[in-house]
PDB file of N, CA and C in Angstrom:
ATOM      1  N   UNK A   1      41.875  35.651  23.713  1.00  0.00           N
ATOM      2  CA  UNK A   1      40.431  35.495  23.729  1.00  0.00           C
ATOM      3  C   UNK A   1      40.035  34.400  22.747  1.00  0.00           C
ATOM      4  N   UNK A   2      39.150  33.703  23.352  1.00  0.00           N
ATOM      5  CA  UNK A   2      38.707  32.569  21.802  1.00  0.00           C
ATOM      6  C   UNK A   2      37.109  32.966  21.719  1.00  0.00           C
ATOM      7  N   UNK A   3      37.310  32.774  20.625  1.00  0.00           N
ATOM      8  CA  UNK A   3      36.360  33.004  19.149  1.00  0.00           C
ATOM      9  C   UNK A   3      34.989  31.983  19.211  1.00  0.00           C
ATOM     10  N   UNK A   4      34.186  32.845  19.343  1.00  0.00           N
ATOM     11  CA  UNK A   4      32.953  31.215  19.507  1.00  0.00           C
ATOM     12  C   UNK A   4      32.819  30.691  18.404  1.00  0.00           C
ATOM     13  N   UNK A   5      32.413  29.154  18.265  1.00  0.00           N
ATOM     14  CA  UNK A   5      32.356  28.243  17.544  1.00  0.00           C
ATOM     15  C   UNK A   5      31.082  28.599  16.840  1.00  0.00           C
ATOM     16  N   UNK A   6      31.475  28.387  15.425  1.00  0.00           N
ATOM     17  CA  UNK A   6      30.330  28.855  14.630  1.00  0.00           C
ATOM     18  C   UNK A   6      29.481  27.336  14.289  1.00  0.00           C
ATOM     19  N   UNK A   7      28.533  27.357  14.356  1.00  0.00           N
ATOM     20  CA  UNK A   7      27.473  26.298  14.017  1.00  0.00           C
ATOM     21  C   UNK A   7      26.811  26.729  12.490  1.00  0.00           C
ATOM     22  N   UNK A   8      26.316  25.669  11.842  1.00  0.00           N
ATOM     23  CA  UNK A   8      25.469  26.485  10.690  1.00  0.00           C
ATOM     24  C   UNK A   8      24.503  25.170  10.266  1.00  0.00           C
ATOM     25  N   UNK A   9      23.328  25.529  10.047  1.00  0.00           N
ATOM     26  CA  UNK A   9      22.034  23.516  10.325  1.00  0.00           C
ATOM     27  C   UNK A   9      22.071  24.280   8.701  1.00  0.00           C
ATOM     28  N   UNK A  10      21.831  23.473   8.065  1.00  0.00           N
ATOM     29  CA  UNK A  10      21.079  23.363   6.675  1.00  0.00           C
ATOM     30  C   UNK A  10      20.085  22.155   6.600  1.00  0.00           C
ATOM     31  N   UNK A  11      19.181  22.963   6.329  1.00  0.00           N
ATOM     32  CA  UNK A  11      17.907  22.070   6.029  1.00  0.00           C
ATOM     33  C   UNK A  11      17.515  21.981   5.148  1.00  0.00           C
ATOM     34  N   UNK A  12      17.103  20.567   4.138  1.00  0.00           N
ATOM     35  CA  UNK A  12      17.044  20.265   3.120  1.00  0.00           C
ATOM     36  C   UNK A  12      15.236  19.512   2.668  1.00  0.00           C
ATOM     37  N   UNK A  13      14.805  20.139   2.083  1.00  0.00           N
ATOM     38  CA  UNK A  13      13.436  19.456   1.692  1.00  0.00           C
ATOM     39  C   UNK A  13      12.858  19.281  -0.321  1.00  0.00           C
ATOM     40  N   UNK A  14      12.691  18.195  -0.299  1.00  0.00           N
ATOM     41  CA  UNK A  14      12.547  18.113  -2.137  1.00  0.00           C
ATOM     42  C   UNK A  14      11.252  17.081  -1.946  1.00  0.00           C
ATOM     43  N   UNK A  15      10.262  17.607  -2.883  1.00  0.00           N
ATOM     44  CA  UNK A  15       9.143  16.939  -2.977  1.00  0.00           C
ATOM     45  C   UNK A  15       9.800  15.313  -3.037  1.00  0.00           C
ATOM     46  N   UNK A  16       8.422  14.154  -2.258  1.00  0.00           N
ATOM     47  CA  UNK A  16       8.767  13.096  -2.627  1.00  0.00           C
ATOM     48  C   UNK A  16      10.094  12.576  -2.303  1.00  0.00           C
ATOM     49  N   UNK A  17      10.865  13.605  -0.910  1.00  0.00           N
ATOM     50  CA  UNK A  17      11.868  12.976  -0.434  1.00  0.00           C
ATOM     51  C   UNK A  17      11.679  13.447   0.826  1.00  0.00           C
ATOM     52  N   UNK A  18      12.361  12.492   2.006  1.00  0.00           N
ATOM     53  CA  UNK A  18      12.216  12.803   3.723  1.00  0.00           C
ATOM     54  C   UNK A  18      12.555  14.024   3.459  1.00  0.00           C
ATOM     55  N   UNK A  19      12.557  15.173   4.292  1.00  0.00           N
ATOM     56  CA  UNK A  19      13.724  16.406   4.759  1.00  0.00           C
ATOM     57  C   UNK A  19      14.569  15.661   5.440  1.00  0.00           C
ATOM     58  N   UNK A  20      15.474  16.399   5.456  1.00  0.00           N
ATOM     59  CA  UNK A  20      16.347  16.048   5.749  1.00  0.00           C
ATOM     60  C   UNK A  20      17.618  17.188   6.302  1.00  0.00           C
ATOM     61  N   UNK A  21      18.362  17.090   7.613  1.00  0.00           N
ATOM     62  CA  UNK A  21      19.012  18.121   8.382  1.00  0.00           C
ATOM     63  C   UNK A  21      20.573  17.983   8.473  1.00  0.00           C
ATOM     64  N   UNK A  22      21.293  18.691   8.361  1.00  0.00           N
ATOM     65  CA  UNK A  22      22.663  18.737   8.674  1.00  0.00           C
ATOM     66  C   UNK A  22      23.426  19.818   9.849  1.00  0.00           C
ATOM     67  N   UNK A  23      24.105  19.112  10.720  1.00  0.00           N
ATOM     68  CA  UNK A  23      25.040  20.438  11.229  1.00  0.00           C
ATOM     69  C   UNK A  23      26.435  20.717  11.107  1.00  0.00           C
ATOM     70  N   UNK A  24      27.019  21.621  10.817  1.00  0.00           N
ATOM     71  CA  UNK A  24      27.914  21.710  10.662  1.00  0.00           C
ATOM     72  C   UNK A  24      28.804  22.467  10.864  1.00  0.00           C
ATOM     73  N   UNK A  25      29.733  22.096  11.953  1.00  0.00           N
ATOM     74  CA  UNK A  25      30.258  23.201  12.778  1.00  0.00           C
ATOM     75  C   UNK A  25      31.663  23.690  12.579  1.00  0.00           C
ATOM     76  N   UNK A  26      31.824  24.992  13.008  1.00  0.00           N
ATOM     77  CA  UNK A  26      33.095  25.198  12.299  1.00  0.00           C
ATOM     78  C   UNK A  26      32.856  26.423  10.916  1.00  0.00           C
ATOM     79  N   UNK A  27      33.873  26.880  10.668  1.00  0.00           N
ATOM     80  CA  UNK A  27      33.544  27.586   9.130  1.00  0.00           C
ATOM     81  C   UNK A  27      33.161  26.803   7.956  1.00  0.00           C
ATOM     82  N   UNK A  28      32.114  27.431   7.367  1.00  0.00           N
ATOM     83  CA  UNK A  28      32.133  26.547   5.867  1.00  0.00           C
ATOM     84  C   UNK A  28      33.200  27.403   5.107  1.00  0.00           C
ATOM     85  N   UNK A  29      33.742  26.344   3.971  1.00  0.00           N
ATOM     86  CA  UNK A  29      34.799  26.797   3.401  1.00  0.00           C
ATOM     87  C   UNK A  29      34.360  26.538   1.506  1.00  0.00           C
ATOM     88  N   UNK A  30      34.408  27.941   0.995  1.00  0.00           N
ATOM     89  CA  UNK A  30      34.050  27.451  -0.742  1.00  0.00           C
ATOM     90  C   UNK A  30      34.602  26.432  -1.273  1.00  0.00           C
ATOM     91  N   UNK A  31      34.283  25.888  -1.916  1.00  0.00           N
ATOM     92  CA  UNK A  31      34.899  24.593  -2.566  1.00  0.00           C
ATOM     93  C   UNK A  31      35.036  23.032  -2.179  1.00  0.00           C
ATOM     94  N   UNK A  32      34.993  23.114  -0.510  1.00  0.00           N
ATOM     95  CA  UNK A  32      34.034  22.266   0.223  1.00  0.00           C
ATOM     96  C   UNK A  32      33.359  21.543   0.313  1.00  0.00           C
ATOM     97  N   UNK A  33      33.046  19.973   0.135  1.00  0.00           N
ATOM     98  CA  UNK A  33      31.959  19.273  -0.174  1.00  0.00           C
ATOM     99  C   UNK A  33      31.291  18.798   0.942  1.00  0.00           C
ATOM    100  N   UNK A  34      30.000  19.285   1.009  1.00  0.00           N
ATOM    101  CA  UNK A  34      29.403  18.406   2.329  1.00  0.00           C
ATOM    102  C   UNK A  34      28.407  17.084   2.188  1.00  0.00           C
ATOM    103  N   UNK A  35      28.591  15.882   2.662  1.00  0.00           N
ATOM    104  CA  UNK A  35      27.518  15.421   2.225  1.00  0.00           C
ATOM    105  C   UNK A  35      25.990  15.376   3.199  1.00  0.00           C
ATOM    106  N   UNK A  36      25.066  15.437   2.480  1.00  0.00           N
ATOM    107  CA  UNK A  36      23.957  14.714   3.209  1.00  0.00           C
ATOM    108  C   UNK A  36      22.634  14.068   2.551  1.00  0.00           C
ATOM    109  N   UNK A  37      22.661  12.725   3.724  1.00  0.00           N
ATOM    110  CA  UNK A  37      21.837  11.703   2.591  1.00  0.00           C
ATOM    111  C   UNK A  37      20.347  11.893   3.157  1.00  0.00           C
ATOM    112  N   UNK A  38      19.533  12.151   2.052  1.00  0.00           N
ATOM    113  CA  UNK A  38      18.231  11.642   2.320  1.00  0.00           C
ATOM    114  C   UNK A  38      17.604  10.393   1.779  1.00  0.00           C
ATOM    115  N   UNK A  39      16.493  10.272   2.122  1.00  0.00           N
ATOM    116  CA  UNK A  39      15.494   8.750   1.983  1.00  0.00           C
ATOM    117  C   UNK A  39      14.302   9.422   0.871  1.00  0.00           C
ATOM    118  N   UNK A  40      14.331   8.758  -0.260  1.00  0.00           N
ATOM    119  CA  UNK A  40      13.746   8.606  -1.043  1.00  0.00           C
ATOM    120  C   UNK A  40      12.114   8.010  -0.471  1.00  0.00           C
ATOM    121  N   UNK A  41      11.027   8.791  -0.655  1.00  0.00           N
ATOM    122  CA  UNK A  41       9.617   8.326  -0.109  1.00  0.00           C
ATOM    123  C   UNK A  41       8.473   8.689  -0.993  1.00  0.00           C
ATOM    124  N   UNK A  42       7.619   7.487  -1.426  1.00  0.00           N
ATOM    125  CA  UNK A  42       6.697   7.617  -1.779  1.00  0.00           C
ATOM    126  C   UNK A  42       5.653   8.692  -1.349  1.00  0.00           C
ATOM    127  N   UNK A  43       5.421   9.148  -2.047  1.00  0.00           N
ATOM    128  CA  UNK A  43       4.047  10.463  -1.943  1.00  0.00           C
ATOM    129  C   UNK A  43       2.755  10.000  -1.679  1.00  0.00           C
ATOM    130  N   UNK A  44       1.941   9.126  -0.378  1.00  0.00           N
ATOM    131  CA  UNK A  44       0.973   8.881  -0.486  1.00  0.00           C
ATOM    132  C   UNK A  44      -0.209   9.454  -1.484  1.00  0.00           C
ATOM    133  N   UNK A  45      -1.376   8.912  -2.083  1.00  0.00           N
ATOM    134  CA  UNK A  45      -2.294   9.779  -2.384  1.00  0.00           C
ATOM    135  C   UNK A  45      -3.391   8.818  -2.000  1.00  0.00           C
ATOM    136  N   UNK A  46      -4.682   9.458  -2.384  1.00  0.00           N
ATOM    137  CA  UNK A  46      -5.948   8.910  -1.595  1.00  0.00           C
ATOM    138  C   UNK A  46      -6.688   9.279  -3.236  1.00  0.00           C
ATOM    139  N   UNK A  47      -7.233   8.390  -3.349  1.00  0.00           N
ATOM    140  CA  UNK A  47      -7.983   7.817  -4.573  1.00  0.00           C
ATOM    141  C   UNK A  47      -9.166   7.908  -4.685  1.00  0.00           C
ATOM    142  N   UNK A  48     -10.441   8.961  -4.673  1.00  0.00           N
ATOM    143  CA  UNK A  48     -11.451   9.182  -4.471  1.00  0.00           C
ATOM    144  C   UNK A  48     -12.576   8.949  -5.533  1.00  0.00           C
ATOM    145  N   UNK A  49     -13.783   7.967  -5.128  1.00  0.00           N
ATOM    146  CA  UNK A  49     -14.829   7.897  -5.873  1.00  0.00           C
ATOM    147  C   UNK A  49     -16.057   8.113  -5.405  1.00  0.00           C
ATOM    148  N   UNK A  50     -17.731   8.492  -5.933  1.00  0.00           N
ATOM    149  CA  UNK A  50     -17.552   8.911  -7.161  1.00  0.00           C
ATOM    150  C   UNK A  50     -17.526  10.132  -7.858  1.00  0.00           C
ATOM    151  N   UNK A  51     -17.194  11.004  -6.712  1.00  0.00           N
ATOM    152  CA  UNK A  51     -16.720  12.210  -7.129  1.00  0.00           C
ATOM    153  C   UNK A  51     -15.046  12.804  -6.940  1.00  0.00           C
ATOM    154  N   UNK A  52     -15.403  14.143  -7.463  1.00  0.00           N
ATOM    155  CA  UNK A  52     -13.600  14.962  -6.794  1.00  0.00           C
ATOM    156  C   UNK A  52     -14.488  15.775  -5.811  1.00  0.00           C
ATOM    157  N   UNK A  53     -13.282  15.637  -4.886  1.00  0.00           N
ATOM    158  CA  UNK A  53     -13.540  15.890  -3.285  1.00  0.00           C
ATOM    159  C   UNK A  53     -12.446  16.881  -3.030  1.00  0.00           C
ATOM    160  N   UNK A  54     -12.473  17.766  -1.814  1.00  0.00           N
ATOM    161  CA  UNK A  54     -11.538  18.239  -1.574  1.00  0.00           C
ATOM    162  C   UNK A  54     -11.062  17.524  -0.008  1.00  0.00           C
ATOM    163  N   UNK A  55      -9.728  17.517   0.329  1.00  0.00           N
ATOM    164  CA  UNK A  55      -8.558  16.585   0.874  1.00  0.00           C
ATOM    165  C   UNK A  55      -8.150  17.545   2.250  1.00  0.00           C
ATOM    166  N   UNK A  56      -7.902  17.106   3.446  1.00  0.00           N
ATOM    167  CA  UNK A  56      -7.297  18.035   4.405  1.00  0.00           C
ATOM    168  C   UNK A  56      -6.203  17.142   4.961  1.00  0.00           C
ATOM    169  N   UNK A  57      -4.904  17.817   5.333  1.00  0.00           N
ATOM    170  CA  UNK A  57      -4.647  17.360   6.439  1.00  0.00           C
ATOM    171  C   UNK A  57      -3.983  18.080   7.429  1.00  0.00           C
ATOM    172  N   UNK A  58      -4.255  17.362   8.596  1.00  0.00           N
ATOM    173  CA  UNK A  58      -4.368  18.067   9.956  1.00  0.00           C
ATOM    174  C   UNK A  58      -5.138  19.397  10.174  1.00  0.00           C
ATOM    175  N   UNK A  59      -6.255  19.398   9.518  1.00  0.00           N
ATOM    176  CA  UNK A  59      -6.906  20.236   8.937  1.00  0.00           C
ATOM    177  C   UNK A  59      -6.705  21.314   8.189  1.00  0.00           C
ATOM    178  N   UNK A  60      -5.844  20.948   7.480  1.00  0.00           N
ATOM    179  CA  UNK A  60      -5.200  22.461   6.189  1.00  0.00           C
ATOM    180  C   UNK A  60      -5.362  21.335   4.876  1.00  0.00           C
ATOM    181  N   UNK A  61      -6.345  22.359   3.902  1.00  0.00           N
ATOM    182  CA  UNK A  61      -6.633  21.728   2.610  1.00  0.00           C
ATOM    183  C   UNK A  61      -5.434  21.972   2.034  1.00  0.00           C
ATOM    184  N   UNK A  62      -5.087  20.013   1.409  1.00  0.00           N
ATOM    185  CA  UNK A  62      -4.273  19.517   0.455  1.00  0.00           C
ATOM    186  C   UNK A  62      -4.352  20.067  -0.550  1.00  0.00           C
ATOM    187  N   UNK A  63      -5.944  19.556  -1.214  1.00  0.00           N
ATOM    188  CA  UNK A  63      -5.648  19.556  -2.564  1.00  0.00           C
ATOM    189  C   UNK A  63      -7.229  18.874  -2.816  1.00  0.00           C
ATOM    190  N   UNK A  64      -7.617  19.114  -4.595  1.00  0.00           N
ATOM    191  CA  UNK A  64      -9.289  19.279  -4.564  1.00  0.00           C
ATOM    192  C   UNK A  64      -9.250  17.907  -6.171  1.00  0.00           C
ATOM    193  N   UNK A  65      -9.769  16.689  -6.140  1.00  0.00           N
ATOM    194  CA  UNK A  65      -9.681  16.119  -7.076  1.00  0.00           C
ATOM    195  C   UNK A  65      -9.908  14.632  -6.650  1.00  0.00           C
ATOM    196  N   UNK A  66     -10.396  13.682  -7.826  1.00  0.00           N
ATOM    197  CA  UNK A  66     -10.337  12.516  -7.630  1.00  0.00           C
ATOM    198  C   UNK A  66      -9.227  11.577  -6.866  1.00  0.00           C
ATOM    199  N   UNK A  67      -7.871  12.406  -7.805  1.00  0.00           N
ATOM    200  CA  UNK A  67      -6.747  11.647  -7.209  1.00  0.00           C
ATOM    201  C   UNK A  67      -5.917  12.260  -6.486  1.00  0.00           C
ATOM    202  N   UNK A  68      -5.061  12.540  -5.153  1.00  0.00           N
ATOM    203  CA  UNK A  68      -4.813  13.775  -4.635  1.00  0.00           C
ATOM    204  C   UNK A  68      -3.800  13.364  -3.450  1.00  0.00           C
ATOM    205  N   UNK A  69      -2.859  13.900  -3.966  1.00  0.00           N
ATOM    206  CA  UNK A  69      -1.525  13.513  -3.615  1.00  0.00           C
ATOM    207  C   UNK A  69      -1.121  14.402  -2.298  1.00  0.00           C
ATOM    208  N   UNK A  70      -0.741  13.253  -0.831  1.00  0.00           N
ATOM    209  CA  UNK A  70      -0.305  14.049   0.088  1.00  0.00           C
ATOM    210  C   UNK A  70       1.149  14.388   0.346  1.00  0.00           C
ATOM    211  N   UNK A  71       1.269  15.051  -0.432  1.00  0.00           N
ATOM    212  CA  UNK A  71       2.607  16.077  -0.320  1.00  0.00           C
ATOM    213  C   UNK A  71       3.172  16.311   0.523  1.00  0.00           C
ATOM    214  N   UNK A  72       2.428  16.946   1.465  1.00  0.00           N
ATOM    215  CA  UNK A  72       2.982  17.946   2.981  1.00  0.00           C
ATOM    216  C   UNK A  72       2.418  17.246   4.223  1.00  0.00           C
ATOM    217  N   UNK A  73       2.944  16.152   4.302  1.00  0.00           N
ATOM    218  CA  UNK A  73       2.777  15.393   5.722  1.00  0.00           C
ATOM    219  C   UNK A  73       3.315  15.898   6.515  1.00  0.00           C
ATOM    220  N   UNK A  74       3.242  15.492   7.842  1.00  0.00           N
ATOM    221  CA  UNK A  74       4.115  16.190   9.184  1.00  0.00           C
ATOM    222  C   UNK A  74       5.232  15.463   9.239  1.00  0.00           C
ATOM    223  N   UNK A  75       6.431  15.637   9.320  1.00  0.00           N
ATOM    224  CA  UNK A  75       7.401  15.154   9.765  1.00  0.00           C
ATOM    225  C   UNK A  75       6.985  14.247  11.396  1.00  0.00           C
ATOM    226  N   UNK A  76       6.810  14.753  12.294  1.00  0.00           N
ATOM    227  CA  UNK A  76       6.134  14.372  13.259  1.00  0.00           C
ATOM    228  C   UNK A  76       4.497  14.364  13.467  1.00  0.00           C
ATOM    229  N   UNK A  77       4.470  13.293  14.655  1.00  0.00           N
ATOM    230  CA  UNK A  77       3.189  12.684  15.451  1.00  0.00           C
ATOM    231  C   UNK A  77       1.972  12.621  14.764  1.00  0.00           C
ATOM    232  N   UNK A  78       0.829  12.711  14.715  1.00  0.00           N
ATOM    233  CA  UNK A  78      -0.087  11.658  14.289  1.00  0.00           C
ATOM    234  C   UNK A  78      -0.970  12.556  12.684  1.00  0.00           C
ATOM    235  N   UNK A  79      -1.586  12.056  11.868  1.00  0.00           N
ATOM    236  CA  UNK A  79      -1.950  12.489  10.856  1.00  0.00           C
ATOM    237  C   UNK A  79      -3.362  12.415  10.398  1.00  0.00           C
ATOM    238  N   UNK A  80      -4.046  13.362  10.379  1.00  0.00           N
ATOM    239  CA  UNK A  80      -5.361  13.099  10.116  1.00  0.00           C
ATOM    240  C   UNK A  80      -5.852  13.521   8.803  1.00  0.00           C
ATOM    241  N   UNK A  81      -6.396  12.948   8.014  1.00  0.00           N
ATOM    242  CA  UNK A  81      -6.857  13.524   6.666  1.00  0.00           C
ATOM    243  C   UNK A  81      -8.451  12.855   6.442  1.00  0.00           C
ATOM    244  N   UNK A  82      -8.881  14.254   6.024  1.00  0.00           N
ATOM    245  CA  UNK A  82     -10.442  14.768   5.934  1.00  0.00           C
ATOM    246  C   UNK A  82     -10.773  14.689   4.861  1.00  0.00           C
ATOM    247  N   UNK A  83     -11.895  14.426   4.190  1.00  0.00           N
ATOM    248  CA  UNK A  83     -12.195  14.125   2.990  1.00  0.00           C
ATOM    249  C   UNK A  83     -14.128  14.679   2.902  1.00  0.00           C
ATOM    250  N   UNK A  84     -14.047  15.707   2.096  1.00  0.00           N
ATOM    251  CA  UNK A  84     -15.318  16.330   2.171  1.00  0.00           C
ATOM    252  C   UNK A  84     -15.749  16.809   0.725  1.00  0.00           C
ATOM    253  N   UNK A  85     -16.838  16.506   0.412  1.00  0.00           N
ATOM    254  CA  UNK A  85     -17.565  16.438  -0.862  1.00  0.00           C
ATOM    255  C   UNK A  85     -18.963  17.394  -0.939  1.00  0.00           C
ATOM    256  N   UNK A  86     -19.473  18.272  -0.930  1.00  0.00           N
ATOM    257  CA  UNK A  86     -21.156  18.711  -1.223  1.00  0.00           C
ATOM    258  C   UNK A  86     -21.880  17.535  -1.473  1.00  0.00           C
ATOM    259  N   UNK A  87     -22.793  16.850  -0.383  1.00  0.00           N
ATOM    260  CA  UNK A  87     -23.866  15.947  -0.649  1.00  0.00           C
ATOM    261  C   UNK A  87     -23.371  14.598  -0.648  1.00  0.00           C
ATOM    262  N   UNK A  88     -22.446  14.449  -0.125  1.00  0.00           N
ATOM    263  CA  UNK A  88     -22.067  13.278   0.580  1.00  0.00           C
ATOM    264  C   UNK A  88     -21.486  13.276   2.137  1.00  0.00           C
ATOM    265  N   UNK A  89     -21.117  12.120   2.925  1.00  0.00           N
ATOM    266  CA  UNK A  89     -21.114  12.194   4.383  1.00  0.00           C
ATOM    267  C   UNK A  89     -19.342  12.249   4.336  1.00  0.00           C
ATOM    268  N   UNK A  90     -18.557  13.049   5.291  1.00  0.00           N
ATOM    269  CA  UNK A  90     -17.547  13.228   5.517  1.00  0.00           C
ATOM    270  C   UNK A  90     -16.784  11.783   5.447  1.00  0.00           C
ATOM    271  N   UNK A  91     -15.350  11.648   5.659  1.00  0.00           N
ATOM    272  CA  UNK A  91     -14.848  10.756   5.601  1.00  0.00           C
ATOM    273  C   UNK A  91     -13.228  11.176   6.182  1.00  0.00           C
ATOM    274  N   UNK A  92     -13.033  10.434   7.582  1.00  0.00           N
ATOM    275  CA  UNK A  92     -11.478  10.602   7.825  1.00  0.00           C
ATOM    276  C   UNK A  92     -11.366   9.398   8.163  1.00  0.00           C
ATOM    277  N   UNK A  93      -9.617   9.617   8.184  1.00  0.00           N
ATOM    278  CA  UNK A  93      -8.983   8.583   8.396  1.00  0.00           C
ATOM    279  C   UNK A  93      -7.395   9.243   9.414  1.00  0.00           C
ATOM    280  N   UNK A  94      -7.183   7.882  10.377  1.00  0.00           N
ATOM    281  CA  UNK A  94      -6.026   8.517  11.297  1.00  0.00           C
ATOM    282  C   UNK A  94      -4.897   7.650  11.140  1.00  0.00           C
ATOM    283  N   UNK A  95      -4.155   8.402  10.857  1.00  0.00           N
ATOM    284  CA  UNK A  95      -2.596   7.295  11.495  1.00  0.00           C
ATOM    285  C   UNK A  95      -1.647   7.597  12.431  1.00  0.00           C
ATOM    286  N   UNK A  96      -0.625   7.085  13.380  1.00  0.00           N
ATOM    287  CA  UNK A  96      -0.437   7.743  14.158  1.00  0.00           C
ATOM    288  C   UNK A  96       1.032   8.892  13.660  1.00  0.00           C
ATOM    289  N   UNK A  97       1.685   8.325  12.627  1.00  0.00           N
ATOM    290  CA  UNK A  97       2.460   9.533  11.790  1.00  0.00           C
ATOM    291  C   UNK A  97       2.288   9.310  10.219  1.00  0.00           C
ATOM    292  N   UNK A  98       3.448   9.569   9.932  1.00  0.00           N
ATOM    293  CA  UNK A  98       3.433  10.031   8.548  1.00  0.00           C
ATOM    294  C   UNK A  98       3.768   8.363   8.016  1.00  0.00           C
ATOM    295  N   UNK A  99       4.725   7.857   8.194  1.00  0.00           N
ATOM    296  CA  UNK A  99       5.609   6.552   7.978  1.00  0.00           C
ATOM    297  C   UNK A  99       4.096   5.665   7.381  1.00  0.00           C
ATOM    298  N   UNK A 100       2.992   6.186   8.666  1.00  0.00           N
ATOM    299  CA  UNK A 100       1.955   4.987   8.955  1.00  0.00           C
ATOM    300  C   UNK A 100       0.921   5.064   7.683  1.00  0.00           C
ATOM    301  N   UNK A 101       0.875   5.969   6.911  1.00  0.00           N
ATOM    302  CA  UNK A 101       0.050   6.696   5.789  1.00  0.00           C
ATOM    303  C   UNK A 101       0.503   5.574   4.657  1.00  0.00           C
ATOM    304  N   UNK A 102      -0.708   5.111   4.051  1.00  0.00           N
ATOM    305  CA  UNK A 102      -0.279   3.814   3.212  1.00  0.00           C
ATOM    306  C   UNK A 102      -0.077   4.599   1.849  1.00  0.00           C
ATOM    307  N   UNK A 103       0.625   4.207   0.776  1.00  0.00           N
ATOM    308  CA  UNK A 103       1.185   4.927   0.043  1.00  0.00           C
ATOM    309  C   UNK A 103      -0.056   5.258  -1.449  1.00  0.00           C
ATOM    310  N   UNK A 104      -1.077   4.194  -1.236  1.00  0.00           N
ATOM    311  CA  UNK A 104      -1.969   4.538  -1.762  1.00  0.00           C
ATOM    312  C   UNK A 104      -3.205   3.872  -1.466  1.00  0.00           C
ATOM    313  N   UNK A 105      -4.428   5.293  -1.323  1.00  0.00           N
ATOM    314  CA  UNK A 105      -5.193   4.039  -0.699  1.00  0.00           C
ATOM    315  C   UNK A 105      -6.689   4.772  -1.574  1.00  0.00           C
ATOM    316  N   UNK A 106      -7.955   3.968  -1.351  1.00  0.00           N
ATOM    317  CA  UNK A 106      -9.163   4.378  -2.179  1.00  0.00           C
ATOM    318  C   UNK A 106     -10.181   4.603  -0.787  1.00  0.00           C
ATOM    319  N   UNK A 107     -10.920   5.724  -1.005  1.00  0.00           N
ATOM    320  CA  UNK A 107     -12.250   5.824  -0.681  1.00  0.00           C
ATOM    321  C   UNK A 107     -13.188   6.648  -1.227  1.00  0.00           C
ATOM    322  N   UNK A 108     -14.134   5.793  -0.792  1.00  0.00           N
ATOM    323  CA  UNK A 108     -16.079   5.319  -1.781  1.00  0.00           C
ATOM    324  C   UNK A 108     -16.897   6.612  -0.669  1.00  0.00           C
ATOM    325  N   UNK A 109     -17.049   7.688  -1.574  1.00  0.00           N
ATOM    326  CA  UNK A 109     -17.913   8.545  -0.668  1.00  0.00           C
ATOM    327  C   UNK A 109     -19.337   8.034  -0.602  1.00  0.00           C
ATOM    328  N   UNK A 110     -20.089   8.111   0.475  1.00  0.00           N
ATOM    329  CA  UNK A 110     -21.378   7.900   0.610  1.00  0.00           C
ATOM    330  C   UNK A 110     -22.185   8.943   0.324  1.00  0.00           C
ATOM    331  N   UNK A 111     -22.972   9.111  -0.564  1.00  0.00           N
ATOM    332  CA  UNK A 111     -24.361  10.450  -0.402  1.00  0.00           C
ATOM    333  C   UNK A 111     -25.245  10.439   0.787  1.00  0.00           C
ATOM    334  N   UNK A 112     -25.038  11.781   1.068  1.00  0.00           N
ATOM    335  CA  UNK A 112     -25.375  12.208   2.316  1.00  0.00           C
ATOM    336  C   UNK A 112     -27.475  11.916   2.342  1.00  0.00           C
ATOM    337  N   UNK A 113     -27.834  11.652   3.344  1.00  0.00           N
ATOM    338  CA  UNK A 113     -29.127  11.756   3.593  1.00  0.00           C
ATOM    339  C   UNK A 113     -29.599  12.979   3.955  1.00  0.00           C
TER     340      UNK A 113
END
């Protein structure tokens, strides 16, 4: 009789770096070295004046502050981040992924009428 082939994915994620996936089939064995490389990536943030605002993306709040770092991009398809203040007019911006998100960028809230 044969023995099914064991598979095992390790998935790897560290702030300020791609994730990053491995498979690896077969037994893992202690002592074992596996490698896997990830890509080192800038942490976009969005630079807000003249207040602190709170930050969305894909509509799940980032994070609440002048300067406000997008952390948790999508690995995949397109990216939208919302920018909403009390008494000023909304503010988004689209890209079509994550790659496309400039690594730092500024916006000037308007007071709302």
């Amino acid at each position: 009789s044969s023995r099914p082939r064991r598979v095992h994915r390790v998935d790897l994620e560290k702030a300020g770096f791609a994730s990053a996936a491995r498979v690896i089939e077969g037994g893992l064995r202690e002592g074992r070295t596996y490698d896997v490389h990830v890509e080192l990536r800038a942490v976009p943030t969005v630079h807000l004046s003249p207040v602190e605002a709170d930050v969305f993306v894909n509509g799940r709040l980032v994070g609440h502050g002048q300067s406000v770092p997008l952390e948790a991009l999508p690995e995949e398809g397109p990216v939208q981040v919302r920018i909403r203040a009390e008494g000023y007019e909304p503010v988004e911006r689209r890209w079509s992924s994550a790659r496309d998100v400039p690594e730092k960028f500024d916006v000037t809230l308007a007071a709302s009428e």
